[in-house]
Protein backbone atom coordinates (compact mmCIF):
# COMPACT_ATOMS: atom_id res chain seq x y z
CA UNK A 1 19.39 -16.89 -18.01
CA UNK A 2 16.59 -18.81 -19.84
CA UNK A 3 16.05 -19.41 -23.16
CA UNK A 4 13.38 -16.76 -23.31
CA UNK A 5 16.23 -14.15 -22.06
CA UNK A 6 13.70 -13.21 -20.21
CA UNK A 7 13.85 -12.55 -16.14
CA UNK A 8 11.73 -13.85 -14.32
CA UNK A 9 9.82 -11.91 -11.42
CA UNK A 10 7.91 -12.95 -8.23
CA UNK A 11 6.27 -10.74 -6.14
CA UNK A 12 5.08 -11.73 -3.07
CA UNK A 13 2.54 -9.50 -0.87
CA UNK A 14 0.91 -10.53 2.35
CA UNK A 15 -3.30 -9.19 1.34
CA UNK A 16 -4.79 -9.57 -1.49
CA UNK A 17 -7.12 -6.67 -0.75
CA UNK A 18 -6.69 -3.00 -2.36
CA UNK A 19 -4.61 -0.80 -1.37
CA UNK A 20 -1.26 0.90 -1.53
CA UNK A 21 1.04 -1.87 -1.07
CA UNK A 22 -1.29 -4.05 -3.76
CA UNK A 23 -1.50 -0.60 -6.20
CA UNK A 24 1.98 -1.10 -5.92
CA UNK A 25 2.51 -4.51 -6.77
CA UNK A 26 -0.33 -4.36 -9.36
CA UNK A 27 0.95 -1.14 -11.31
CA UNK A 28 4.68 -2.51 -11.69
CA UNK A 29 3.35 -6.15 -12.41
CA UNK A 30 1.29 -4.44 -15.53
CA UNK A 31 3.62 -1.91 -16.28
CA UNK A 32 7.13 -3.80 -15.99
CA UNK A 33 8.13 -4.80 -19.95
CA UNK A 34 6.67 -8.09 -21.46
CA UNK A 35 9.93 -8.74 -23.46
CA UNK A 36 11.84 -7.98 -20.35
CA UNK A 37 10.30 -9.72 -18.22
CA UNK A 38 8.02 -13.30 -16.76
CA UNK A 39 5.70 -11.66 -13.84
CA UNK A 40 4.12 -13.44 -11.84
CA UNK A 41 2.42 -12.62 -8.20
CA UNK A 42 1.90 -14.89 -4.79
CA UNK A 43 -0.53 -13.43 -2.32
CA UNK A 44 -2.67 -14.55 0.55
CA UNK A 45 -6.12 -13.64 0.94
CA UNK A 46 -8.12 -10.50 2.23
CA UNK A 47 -6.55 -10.60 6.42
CA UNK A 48 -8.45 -13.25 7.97
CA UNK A 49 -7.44 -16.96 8.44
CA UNK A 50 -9.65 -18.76 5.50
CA UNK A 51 -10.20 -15.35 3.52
CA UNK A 52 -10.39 -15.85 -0.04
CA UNK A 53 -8.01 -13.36 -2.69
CA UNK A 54 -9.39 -9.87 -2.99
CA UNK A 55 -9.69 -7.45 -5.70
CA UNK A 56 -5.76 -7.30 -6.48
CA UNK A 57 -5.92 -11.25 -7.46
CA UNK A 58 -9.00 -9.84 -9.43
CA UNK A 59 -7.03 -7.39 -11.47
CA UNK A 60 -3.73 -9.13 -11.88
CA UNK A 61 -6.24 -12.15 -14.03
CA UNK A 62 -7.74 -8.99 -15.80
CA UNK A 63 -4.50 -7.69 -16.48
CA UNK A 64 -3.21 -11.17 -17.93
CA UNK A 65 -0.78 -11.85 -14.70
CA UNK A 66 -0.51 -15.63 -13.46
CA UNK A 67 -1.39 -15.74 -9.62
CA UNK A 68 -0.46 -17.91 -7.17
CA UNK A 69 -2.64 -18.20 -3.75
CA UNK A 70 -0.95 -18.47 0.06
CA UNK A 71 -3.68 -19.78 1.52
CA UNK A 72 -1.73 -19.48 5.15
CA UNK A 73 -1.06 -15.89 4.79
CA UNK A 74 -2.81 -13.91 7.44
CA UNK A 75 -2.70 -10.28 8.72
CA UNK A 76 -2.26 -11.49 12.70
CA UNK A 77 0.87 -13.28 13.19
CA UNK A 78 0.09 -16.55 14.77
CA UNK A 79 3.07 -19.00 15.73
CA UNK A 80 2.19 -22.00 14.17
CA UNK A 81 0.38 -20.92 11.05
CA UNK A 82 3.57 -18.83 10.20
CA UNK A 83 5.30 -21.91 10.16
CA UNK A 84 3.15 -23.27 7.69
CA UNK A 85 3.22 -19.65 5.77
CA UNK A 86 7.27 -20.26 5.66
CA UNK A 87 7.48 -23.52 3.84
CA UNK A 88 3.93 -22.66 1.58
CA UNK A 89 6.33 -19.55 0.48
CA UNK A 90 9.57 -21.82 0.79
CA UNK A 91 7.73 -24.07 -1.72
CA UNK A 92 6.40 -21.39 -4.14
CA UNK A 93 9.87 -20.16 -4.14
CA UNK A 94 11.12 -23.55 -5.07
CA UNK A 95 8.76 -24.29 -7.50
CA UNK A 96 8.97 -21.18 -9.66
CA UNK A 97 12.77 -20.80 -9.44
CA UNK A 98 12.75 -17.02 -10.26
CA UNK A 99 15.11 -14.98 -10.82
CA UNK A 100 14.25 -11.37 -8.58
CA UNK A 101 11.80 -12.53 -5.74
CA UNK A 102 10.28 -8.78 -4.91
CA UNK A 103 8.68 -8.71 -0.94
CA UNK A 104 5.74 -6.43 0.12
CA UNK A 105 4.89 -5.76 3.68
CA UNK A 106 6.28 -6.85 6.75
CA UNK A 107 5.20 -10.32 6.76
CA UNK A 108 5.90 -10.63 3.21
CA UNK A 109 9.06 -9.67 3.96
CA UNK A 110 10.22 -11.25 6.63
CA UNK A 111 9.38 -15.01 5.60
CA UNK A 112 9.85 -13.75 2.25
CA UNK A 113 13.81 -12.52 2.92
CA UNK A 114 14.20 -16.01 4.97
CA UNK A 115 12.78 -18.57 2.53
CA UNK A 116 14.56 -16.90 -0.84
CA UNK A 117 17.97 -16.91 0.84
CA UNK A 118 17.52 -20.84 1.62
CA UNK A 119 16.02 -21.17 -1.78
CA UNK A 120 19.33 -19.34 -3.53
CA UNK A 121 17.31 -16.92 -4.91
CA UNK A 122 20.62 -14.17 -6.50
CA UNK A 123 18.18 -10.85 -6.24
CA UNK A 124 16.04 -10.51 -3.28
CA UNK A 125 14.01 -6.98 -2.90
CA UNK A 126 12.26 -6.21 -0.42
CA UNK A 127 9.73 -2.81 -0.06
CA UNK A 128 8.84 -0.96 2.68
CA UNK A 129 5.76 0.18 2.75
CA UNK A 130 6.24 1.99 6.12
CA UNK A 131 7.81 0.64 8.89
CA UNK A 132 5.33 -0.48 11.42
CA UNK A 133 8.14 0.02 14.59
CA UNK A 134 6.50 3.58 13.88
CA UNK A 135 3.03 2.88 14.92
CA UNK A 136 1.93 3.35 18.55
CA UNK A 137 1.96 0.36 20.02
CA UNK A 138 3.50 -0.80 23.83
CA UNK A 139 6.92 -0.75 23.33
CA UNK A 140 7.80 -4.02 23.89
CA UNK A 141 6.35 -4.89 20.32
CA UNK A 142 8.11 -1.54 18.97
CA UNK A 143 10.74 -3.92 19.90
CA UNK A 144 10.33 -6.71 18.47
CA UNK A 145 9.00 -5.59 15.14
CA UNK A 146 12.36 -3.65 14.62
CA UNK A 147 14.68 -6.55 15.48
CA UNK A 148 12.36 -8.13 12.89
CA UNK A 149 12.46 -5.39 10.03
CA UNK A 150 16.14 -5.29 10.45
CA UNK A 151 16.62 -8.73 10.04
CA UNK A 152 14.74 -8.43 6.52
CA UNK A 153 16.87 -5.81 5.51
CA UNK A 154 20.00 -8.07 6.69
CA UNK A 155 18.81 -10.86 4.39
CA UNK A 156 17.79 -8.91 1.33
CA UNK A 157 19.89 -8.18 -1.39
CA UNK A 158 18.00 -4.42 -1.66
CA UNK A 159 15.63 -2.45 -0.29
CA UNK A 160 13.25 -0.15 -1.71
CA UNK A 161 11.99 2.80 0.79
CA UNK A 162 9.19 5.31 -0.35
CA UNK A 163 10.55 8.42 0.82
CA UNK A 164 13.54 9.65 2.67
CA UNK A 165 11.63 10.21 5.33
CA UNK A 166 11.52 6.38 5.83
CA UNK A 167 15.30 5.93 4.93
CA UNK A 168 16.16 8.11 7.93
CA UNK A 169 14.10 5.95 10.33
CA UNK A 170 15.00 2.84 8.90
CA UNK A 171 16.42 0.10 11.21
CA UNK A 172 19.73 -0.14 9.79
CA UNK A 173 23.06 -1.51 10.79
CA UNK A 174 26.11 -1.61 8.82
CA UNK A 175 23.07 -1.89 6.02
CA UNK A 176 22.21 1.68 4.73
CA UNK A 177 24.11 0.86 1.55
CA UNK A 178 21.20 -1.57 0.50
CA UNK A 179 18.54 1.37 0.48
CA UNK A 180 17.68 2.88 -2.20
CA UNK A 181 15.09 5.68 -2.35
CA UNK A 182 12.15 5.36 -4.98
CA UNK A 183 8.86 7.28 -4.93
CA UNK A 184 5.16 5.79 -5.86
CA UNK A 185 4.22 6.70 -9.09
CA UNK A 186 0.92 7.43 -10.67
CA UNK A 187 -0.16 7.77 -14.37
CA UNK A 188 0.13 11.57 -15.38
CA UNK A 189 -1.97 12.95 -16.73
CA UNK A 190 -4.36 11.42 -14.01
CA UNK A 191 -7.95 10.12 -15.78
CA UNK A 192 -10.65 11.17 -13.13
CA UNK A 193 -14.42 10.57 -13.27
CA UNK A 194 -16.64 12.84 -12.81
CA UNK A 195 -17.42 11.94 -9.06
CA UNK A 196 -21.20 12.36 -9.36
CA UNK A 197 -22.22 9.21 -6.53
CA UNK A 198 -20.38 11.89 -4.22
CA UNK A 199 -21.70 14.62 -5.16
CA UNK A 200 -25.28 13.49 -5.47
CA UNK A 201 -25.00 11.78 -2.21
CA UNK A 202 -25.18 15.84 -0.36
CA UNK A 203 -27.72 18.68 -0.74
CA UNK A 204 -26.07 21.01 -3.90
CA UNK A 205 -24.17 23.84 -3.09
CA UNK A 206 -22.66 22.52 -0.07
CA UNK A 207 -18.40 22.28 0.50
CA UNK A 208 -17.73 18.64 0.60
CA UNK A 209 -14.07 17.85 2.70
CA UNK A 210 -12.96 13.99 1.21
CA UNK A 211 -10.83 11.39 2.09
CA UNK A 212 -9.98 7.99 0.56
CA UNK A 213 -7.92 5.02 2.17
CA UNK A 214 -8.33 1.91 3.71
CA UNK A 215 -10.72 1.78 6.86
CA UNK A 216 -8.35 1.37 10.11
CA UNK A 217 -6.96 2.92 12.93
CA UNK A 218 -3.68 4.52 11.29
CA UNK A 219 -6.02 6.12 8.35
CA UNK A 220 -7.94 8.08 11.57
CA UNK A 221 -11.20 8.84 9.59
CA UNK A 222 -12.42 8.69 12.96
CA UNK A 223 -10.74 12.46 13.45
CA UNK A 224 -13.23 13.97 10.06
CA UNK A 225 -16.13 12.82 12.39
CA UNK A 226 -15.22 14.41 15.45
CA UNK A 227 -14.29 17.67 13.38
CA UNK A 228 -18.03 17.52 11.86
CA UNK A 229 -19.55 17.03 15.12
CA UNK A 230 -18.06 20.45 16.24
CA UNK A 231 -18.65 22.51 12.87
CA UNK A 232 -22.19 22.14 11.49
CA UNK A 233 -21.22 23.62 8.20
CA UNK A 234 -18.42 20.20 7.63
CA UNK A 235 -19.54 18.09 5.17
CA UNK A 236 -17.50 14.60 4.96
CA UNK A 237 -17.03 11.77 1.97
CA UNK A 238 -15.07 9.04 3.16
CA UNK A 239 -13.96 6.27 0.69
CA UNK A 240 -12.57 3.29 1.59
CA UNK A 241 -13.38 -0.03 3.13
CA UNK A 242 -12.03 -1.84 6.70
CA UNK A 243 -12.30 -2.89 9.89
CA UNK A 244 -12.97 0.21 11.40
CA UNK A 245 -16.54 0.77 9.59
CA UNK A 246 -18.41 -0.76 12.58
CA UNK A 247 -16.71 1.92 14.38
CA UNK A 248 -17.05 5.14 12.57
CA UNK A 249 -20.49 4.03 11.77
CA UNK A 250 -21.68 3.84 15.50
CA UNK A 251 -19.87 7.60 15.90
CA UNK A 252 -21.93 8.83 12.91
CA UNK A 253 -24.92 7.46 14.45
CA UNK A 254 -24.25 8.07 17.97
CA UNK A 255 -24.01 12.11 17.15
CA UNK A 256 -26.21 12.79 14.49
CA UNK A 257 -24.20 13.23 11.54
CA UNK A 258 -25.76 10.87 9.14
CA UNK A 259 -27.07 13.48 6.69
CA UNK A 260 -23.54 15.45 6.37
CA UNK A 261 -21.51 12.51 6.81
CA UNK A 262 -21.25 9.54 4.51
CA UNK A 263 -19.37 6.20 3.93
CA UNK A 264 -19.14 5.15 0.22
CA UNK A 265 -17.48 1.70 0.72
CA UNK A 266 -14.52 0.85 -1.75
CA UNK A 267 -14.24 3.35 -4.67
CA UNK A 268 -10.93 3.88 -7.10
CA UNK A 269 -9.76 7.28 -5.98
CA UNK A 270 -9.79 8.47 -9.41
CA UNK A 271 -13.34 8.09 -9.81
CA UNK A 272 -14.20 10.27 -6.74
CA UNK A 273 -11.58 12.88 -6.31
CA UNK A 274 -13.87 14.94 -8.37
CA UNK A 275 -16.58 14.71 -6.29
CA UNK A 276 -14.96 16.53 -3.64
CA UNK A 277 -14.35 21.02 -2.85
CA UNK A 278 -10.97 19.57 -0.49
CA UNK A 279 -9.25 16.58 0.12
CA UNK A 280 -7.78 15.82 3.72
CA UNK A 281 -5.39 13.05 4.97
CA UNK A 282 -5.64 12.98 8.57
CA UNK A 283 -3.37 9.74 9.02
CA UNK A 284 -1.31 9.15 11.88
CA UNK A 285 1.24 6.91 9.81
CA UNK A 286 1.96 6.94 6.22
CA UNK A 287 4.78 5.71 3.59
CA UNK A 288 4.15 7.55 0.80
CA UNK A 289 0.49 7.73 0.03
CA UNK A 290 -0.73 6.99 -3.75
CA UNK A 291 -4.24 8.75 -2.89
CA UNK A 292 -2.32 11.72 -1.74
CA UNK A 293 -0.22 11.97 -4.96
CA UNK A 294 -3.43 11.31 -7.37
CA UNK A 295 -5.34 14.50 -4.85
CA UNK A 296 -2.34 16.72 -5.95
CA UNK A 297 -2.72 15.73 -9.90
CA UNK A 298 -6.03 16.22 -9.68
CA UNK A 299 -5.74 19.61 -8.47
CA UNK A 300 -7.15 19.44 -5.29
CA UNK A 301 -6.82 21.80 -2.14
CA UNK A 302 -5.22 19.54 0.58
CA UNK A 303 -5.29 19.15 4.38
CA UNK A 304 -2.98 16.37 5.54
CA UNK A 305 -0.71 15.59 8.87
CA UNK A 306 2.78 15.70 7.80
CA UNK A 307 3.47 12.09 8.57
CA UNK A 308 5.90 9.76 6.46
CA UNK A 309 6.52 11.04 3.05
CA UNK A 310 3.27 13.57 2.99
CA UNK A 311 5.79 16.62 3.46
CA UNK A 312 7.28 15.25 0.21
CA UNK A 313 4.72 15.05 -1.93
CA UNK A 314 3.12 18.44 -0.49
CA UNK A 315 6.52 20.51 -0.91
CA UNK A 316 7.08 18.62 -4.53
CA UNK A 317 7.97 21.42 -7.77
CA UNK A 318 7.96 18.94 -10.44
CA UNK A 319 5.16 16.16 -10.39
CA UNK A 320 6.95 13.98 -12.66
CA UNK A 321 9.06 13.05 -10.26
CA UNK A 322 6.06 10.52 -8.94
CA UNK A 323 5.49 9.30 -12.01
CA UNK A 324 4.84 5.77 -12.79
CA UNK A 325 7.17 5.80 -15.73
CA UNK A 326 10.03 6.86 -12.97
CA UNK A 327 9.22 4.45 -10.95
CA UNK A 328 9.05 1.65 -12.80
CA UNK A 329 12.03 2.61 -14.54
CA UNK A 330 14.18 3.26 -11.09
CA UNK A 331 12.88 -0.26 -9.43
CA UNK A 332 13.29 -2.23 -13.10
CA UNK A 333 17.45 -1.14 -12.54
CA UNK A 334 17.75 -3.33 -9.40
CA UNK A 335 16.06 -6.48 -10.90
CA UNK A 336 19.55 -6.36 -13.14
């Protein structure tokens, strides 16, 4: 232990842009205790080779939290630049000598898992935020991308899944015993804002159907726009930022829909939720969605496909059992 008694905690996540894997990071970062604990966070940039940080790296320097920048870190995987991704990590790693190395999202993971076990690190974590051997893609890669998530597990000390929805389809073998069930947690009682850019963005009186999440295929905002296209009385907020805004702005466009449906661009969920009569989660893949929990303390009507841990949170008695006190408090334990 060092002479601050304190431990010392890297986090490593593959994007630097917001959402729930960085919420994650970033809320128990801030919220893990300063006498307890040295935090500090490596992260690569916003997806794209080159990409500078995003808004997480923003927030973590508001928040007081030293950074540290992977400048090979990519969304893609690309042969040779995870090479150089390994021993930029491998270095980090090294350098900082902590004592709990924490690992978000696959890639994260996977080098993560690989580099900390060469670099003797005693407490390796990894989280899943979903497991992407889920997503529809040809199966070969289904493949591959489970051989890979179970060789993470294999080489972590722990593993953190979001729901036991995930735990069941975990790729385990003669590994379960490292799992460990914790749910996202949000503040309670949630602060909203009063949502007025939503609500002045529609004629009054009308029945506005939200959603808020990252702009890509899995999210499937592209679903809210074919449902408006069909009923003229659907009016649709979606929040979020991505790569599939080209997209859904060309289907907007190409039927019509500009004056009933709208893209706000990034927004905190908290300042919208207001703004809307319904919320609706149309995803096709999910771990266990923060928007979806902050919808629910907010009050909100909800529409949502039952994928991942949504059935959770829907059929949930007590909200305080996604509470960012509990959660902080469950993953704190394994950092011991």
């Amino acid at each position: 232990m060092r002479q601050t008694d304190k431990k010392k905690i890297l986090f490593v996540i593959t994007k630097s842009n917001w959402g729930g894997a960085q919420k994650y990071v970033y809320d128990l970062a801030r919220s893990l205790p300063k006498e307890q604990f040295e935090v500090i966070v490596a992260l690569g940039g916003t997806g794209e080779a080159n990409a500078p940080a995003g808004l997480l790296a923003e927030r973590l320097k508001e928040a007081g939290i030293r950074t540290v920048f992977l400048s090979s870190f990519t969304r893609n995987v690309y042969l040779s630049r995870e090479f150089k991704a390994f021993f930029e990590l491998l270095h980090v790693i090294k350098q900082e000598r902590p004592d709990v190395l924490h690992l978000n999202s696959s890639k994260a993971g996977g080098l993560g898992a690989l580099a900390g076990r060469i670099a003797g690190v005693r407490n390796i974590l990894f989280t899943a935020h979903g497991f992407a051997h889920q997503e529809m893609r040809p199966l070969f890669e289904r493949v591959l991308i489970w051989i890979a998530s179970w060789l993470t597990i294999l080489c972590s000390h722990h593993v953190i899944v979001l729901s036991n929805y995930e735990l069941r389809r975990a790729p385990v073998i003669f590994s379960r015993r490292k799992m460990t069930v914790i749910h996202n947690g949000v503040d309670l009682p949630l602060q909203l804002g009063p949502g007025e850019r939503i609500r002045g963005a529609f004629p009054p009186g009308v029945r506005i159907t939200g959603t808020v999440g990252e702009l890509t295929g899995n999210k499937n905002q592209i679903s809210l726009i074919e449902q408006a296209k069909d009923n003229p009385n659907l009016c649709v907020a979606i929040v979020g930022e991505g790569e599939e805004r080209a997209r859904l702005e060309a289907k907007i466009k190409e039927y019509g829909l500009g004056g009933r449906v709208k893209l706000f661009g990034f927004m905190p969920a908290n300042e919208v939720l207001r703004g809307f009569d319904e919320f609706a989660l149309p995803s096709l893949k999910e771990g266990l969605p923060y928007v979806l929990l902050e919808a629910r303390a907010a009050g909100l009507p909800i529409v949502a496909n039952r994928v991942g841990g949504v059935g959770e949170i829907l059929d949930a008695k007590d909200m305080r059992d996604f509470s960012l006190e509990r959660m902080v408090e469950k993953t704190s334990a394994l950092y011991r």
